[in-house]
Protein backbone atom coordinates (compact mmCIF):
# COMPACT_ATOMS: atom_id res chain seq x y z
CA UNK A 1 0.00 0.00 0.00
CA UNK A 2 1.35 3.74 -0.96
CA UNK A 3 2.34 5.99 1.51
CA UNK A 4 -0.20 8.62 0.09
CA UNK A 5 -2.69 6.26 0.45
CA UNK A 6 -2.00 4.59 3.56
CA UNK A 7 -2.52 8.47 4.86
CA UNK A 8 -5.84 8.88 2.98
CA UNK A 9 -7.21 5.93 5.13
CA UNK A 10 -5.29 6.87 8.45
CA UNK A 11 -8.04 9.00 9.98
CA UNK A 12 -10.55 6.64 9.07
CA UNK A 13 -8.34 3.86 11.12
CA UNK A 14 -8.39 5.97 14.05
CA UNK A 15 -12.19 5.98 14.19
CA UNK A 16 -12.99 2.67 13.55
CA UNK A 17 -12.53 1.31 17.19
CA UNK A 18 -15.21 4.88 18.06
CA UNK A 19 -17.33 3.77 15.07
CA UNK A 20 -17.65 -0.07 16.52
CA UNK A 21 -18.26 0.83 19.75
CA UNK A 22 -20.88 3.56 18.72
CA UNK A 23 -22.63 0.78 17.01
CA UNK A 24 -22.30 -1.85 19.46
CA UNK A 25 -23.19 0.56 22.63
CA UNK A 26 -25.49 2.91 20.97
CA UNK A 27 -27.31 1.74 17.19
CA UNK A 28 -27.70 -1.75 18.05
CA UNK A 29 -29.37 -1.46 21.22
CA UNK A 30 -31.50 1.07 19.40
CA UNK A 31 -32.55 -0.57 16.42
CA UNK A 32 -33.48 -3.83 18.81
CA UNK A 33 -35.96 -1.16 20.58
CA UNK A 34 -37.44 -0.18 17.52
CA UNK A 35 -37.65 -3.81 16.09
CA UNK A 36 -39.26 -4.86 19.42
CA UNK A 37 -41.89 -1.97 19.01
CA UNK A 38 -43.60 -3.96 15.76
CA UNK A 39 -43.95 -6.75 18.05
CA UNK A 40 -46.62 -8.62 20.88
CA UNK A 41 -43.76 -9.11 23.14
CA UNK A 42 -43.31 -10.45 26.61
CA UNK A 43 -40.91 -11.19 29.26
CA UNK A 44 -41.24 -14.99 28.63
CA UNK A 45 -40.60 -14.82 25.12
CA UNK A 46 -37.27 -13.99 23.23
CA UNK A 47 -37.61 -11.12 20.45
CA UNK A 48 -37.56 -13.50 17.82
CA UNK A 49 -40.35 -15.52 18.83
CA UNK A 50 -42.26 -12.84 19.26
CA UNK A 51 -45.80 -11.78 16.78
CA UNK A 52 -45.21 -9.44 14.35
CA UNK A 53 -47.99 -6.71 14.87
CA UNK A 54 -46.95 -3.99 12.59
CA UNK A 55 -48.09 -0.80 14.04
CA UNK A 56 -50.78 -1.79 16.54
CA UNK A 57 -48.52 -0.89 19.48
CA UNK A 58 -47.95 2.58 17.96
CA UNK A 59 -52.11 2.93 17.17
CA UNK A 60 -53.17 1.49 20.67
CA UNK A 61 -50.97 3.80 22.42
CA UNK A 62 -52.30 6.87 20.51
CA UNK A 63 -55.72 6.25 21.77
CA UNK A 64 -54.65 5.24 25.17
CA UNK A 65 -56.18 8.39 27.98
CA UNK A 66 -53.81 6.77 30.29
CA UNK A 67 -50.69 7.38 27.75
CA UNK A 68 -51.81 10.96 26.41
CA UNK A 69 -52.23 11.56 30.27
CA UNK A 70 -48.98 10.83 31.22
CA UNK A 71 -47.46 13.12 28.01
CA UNK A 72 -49.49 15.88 29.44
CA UNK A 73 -47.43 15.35 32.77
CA UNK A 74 -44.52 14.98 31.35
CA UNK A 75 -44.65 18.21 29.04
CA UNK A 76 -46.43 20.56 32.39
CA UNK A 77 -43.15 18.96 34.75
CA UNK A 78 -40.46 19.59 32.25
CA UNK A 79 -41.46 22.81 31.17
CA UNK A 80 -42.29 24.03 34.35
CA UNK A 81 -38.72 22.91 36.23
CA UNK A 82 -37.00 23.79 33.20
CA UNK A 83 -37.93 27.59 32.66
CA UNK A 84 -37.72 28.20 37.06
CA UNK A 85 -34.28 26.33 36.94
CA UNK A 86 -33.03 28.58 34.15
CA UNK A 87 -34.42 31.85 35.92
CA UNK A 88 -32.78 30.96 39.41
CA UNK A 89 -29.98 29.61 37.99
CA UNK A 90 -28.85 32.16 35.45
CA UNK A 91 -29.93 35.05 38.09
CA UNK A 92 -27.87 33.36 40.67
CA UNK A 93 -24.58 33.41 37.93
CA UNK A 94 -25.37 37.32 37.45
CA UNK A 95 -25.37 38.21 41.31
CA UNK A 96 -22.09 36.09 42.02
CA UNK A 97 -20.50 36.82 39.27
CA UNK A 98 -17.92 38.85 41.13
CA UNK A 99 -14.92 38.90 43.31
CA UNK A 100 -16.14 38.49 47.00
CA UNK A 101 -14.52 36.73 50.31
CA UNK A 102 -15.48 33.11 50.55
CA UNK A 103 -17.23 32.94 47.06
CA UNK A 104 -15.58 30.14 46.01
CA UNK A 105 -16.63 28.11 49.43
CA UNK A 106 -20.42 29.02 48.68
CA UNK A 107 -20.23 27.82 44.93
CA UNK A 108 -18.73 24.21 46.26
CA UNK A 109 -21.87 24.32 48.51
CA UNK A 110 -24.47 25.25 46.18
CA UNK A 111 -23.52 22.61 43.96
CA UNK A 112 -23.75 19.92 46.60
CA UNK A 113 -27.67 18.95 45.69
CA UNK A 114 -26.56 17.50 42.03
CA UNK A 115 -23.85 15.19 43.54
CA UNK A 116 -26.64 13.40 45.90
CA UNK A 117 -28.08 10.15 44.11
CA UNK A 118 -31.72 10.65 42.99
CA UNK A 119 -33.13 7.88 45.10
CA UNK A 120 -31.15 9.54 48.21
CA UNK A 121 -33.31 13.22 47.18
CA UNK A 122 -36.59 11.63 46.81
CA UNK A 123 -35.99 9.92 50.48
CA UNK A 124 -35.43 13.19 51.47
CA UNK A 125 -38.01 14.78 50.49
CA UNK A 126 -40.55 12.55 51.12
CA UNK A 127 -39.72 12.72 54.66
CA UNK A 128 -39.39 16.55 54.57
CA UNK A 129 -43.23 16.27 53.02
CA UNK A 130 -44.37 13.67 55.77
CA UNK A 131 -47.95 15.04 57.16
CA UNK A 132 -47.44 14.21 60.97
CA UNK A 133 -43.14 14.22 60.93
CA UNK A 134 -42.13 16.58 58.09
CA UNK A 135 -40.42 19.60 58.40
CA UNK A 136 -42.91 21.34 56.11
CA UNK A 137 -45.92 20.60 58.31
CA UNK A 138 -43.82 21.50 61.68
CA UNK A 139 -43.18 25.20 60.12
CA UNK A 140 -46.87 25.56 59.23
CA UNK A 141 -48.16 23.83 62.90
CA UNK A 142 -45.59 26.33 63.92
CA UNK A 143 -46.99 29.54 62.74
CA UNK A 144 -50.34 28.38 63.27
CA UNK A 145 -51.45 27.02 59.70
CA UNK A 146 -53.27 23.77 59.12
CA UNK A 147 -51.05 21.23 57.53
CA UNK A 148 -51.25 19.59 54.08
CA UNK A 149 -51.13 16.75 52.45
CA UNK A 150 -48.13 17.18 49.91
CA UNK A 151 -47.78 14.26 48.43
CA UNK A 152 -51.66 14.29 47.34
CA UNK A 153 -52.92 17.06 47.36
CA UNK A 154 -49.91 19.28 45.62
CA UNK A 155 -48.00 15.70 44.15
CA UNK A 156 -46.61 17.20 41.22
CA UNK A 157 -45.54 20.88 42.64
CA UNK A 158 -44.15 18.61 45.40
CA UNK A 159 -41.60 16.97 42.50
CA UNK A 160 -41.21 19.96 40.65
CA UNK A 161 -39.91 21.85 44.02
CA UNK A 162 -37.54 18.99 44.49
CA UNK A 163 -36.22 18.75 41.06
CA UNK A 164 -35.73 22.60 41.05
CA UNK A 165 -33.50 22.02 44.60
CA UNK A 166 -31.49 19.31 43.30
CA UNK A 167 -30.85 20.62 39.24
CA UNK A 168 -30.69 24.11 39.50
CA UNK A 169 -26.68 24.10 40.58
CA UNK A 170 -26.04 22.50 36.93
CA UNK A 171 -27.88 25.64 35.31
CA UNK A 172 -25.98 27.71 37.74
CA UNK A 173 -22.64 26.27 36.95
CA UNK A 174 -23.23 26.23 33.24
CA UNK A 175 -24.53 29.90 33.11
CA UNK A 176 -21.68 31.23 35.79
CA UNK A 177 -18.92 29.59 33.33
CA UNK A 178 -20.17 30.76 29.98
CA UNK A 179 -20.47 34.64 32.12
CA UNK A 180 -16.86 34.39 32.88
CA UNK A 181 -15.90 33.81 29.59
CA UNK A 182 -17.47 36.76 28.42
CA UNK A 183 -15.34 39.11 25.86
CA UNK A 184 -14.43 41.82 28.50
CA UNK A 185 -13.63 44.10 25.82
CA UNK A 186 -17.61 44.07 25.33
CA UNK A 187 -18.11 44.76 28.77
CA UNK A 188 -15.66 47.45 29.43
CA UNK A 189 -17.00 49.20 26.13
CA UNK A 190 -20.70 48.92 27.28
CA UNK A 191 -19.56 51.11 30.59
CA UNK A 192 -17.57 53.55 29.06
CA UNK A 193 -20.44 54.06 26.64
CA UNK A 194 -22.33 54.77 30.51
CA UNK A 195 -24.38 51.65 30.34
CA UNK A 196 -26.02 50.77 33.55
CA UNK A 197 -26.08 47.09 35.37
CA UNK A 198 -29.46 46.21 34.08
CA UNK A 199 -28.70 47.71 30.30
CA UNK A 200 -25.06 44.94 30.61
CA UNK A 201 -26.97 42.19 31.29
CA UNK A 202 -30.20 42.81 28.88
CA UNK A 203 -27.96 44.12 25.53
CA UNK A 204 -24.67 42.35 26.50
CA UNK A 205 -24.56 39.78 28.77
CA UNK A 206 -27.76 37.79 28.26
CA UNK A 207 -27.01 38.01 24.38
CA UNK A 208 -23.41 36.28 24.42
CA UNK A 209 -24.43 33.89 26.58
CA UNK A 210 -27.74 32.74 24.55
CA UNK A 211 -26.06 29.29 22.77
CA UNK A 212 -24.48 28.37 26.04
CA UNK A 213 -28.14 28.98 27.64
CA UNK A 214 -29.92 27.05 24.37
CA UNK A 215 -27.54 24.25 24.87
CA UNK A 216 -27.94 24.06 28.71
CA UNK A 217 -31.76 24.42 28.79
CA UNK A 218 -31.82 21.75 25.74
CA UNK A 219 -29.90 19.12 28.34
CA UNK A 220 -31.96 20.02 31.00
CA UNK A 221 -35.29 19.29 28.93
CA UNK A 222 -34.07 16.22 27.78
CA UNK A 223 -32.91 14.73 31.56
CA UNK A 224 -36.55 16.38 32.53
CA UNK A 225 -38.31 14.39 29.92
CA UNK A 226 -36.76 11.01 31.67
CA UNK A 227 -36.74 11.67 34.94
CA UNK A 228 -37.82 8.56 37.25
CA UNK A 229 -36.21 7.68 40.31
CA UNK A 230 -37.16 11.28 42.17
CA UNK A 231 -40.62 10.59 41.37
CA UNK A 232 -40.91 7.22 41.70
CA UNK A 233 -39.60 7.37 45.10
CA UNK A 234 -42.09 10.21 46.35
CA UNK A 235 -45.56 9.48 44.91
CA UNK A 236 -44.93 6.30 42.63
CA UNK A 237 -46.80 8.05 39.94
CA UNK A 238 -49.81 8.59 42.40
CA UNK A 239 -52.09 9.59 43.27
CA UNK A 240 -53.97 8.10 40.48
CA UNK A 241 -52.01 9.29 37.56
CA UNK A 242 -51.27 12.84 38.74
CA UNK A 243 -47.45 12.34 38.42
CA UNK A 244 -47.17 9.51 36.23
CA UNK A 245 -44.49 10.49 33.38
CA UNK A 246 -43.64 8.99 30.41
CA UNK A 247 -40.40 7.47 31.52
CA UNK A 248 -42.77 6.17 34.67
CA UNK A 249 -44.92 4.65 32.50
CA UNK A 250 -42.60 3.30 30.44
CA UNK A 251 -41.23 1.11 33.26
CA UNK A 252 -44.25 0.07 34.28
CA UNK A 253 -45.60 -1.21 30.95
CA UNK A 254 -42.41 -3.51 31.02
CA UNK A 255 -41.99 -4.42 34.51
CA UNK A 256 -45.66 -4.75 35.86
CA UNK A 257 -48.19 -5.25 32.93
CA UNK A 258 -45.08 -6.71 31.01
CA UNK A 259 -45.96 -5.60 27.32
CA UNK A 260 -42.30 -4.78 26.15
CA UNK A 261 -43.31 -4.63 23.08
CA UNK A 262 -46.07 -1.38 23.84
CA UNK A 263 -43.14 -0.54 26.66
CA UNK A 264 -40.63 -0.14 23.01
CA UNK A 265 -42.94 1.84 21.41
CA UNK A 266 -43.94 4.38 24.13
CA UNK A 267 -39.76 4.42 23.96
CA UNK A 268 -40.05 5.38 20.60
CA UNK A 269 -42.52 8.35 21.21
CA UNK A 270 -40.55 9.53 23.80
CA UNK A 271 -37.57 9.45 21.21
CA UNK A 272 -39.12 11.37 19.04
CA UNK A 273 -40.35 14.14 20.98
CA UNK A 274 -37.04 14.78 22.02
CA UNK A 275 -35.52 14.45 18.77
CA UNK A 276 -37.82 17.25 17.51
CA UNK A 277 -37.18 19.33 20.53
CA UNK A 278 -33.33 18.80 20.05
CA UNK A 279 -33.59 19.95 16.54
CA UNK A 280 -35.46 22.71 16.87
CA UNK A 281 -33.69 24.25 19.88
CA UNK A 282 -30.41 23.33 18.09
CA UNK A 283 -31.99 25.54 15.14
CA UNK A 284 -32.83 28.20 16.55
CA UNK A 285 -28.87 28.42 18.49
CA UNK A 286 -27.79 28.37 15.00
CA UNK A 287 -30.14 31.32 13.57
CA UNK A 288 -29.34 33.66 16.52
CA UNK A 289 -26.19 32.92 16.00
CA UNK A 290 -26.34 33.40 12.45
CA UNK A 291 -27.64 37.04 13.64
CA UNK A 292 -25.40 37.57 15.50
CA UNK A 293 -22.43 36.87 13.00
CA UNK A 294 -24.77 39.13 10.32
CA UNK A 295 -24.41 41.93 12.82
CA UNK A 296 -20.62 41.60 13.57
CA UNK A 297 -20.24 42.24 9.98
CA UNK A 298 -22.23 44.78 9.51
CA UNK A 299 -20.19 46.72 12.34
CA UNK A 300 -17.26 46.11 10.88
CA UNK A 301 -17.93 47.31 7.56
CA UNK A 302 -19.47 50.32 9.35
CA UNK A 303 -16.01 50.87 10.44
C-alpha cells in the first residue's frame, strides 16, 4: 500500500474502534428497541419468537387516555422545572459573578444537591413532606397554619420543588462559566459608553451567553423528559395518575403489565419528541447565531 494512500485511510483507522463501539453501545441497542416496538412481546418470550404486529402498538398507544395523560405530565413537569431552573440559575450566575470573600466556598456548597443520588433526594423529600413528621408541616403547625397533604394534594408541585432544589446548581454552573468567559472588551466598552447594570446584562450579557443557555436548557429538557427515580420514590406516579411520566410509564408497561413490546414503542414516542425538541432548539442556536455573525459584519464594515 502507498504511503499517500495509507494516509488517505489513516483518519478513518483511528475511528474505527469509536465507530464499533458507537454501534455496538449505541445503534444496536436502538434498532433492537425499535424492532421490538412492531412486536406482541413479553418477558417470557425472546424477540424473535415474538408476533409481528406492525403498528398496533404505535395505534393502541395513541388512543390510550392513560398514555396521552402521562405526556401531558410529562410536558407541564419539564417545562415548568425547566424555565424556574433557568431563571434561578442564570440570576444566581449574574449576582455572584464577582470577586467576593469566601465565594468560592459558597459555589462548592451550592452545587452539593446534584452530587446526591436521585433515590437519596426523593428519600429526602418525602420525609421533609411527611404530614405528621415533616419539616414542612412543623413550620406551618408552627406559625399556626393547618397542615397539608403534599404528596396528594400538591404531588406534582411537590416533585417539581424537588427537582428545582437538586438541578438548579447545573444551570448555575453552566450559566456562571459561559459569564466568565465573556469578551471583557464588550463589557468594558458597554460602561464607558455609561451603560447601567441592568442595560449589561439585557444588551450584552444575556445576548453572548444565549447558545451556552440554548444548549444548557436543551440538556436540562431532555434529563426532565426522563426523569424517574425522584418521582418514583415520592408518589410512585400517584395519586392516580397525577405524576405519572412517560419514563414512569414506560417502566411500568415492562416491569408490571409486562408488554415490552407497547413498553418499546412508548420508547419510541418519547424518542421522538425529544428528537424534535433537540432539533429545533439546536436551530434556533444556530439562527441567533447566524444574527449575531450578520451583525458583527455589519459593524465592521461600518467601520
Amino acid at each position: 500500500m502507498s504511503t499517500a494512500k495509507l494516509n488517505r485511510l489513516s483518519p478513518y483507522l483511528f475511528l474505527a474502534p469509536a465507530f464499533l463501539v458507537m454501534v455496538l453501545a449505541l445503534l444496536y441497542p436502538l434498532g433492537y428497541m425499535i424492532y421490538g416496538s412492531f412486536r406482541d412481546w413479553n418477558p417470557s418470550q425472546a424477540l424473535g419468537e415474538s408476533t409481528f404486529v406492525g403498528l398496533k402498538n404505535y395505534y393502541t398507544l395513541w388512543h390510550d387516555p392513560n398514555f396521552r395523560e402521562s405526556v401531558v405530565v410529562t410536558l407541564k413537569f419539564a417545562i415548568s422545572v425547566v424555565t424556574i431552573e433557568m431563571f434561578i440559575g442564570v440570576g444566581l450566575a449574574l449576582l455572584l459573578d464577582r470577586n467576593l470573600r469566601g465565594m468560592s466556598l459558597l459555589r462548592t456548597l451550592f452545587i452539593l444537591p446534584m452530587m446526591i443520588a436521585p433515590v437519596v433526594v426523593g428519600l429526602i423529600w418525602k420525609y421533609m413532606y411527611h404530614p405528621t413528621l415533616g419539616v414542612f408541616n412543623d413550620t406551618l403547625r408552627a406559625l399556626g397554619m393547618e397542615p397539608v397533604e403534599w404528596l396528594s394534594q400538591h404531588a406534582l408541585l411537590s416533585i417539581i420543588i424537588a427537582d428545582i432544589w437538586q438541578w438548579t446548581p447545573f444551570i448555575f454552573i453552566l450559566a456562571l462559566a459561559a459569564l466568565q468567559s465573556l469578551p471583557r472588551s464588550a463589557l468594558e466598552a458597554a460602561r464607558i459608553d455609561g451603560a447601567t447594570g441592568w442595560q449589561q446584562i439585557i444588551h450584552i450579557k444575556l445576548p453572548l451567553m444565549m447558545p451556552v443557555l440554548i444548549v444548557t436548557c436543551l440538556l436540562r429538557l431532555i434529563d426532565a423528559f426522563k426523569v424517574l427515580e425522584v418521582i418514583l420514590v415520592m408518589t410512585a406516579g400517584g395519586p392516580g395518575l397525577t405524576t405519572e411520566i412517560m419514563a414512569l410509564r414506560i417502566s411500568r408497561t415492562a416491569t408490571e403489565f409486562r408488554e415490552l413490546g407497547v413498553a418499546a414503542a412508548m420508547s419510541n414516542y418519547l424518542l421522538m419528541m425529544l428528537l424534535l425538541l433537540t432539533v429545533l432548539m439546536l436551530t434556533y442556536n444556530r439562527w441567533i447565531e447566524y444574527r449575531a455573525n450578520k451583525a458583527q459584519r455589519a459593524a465592521e464594515e461600518a467601520l
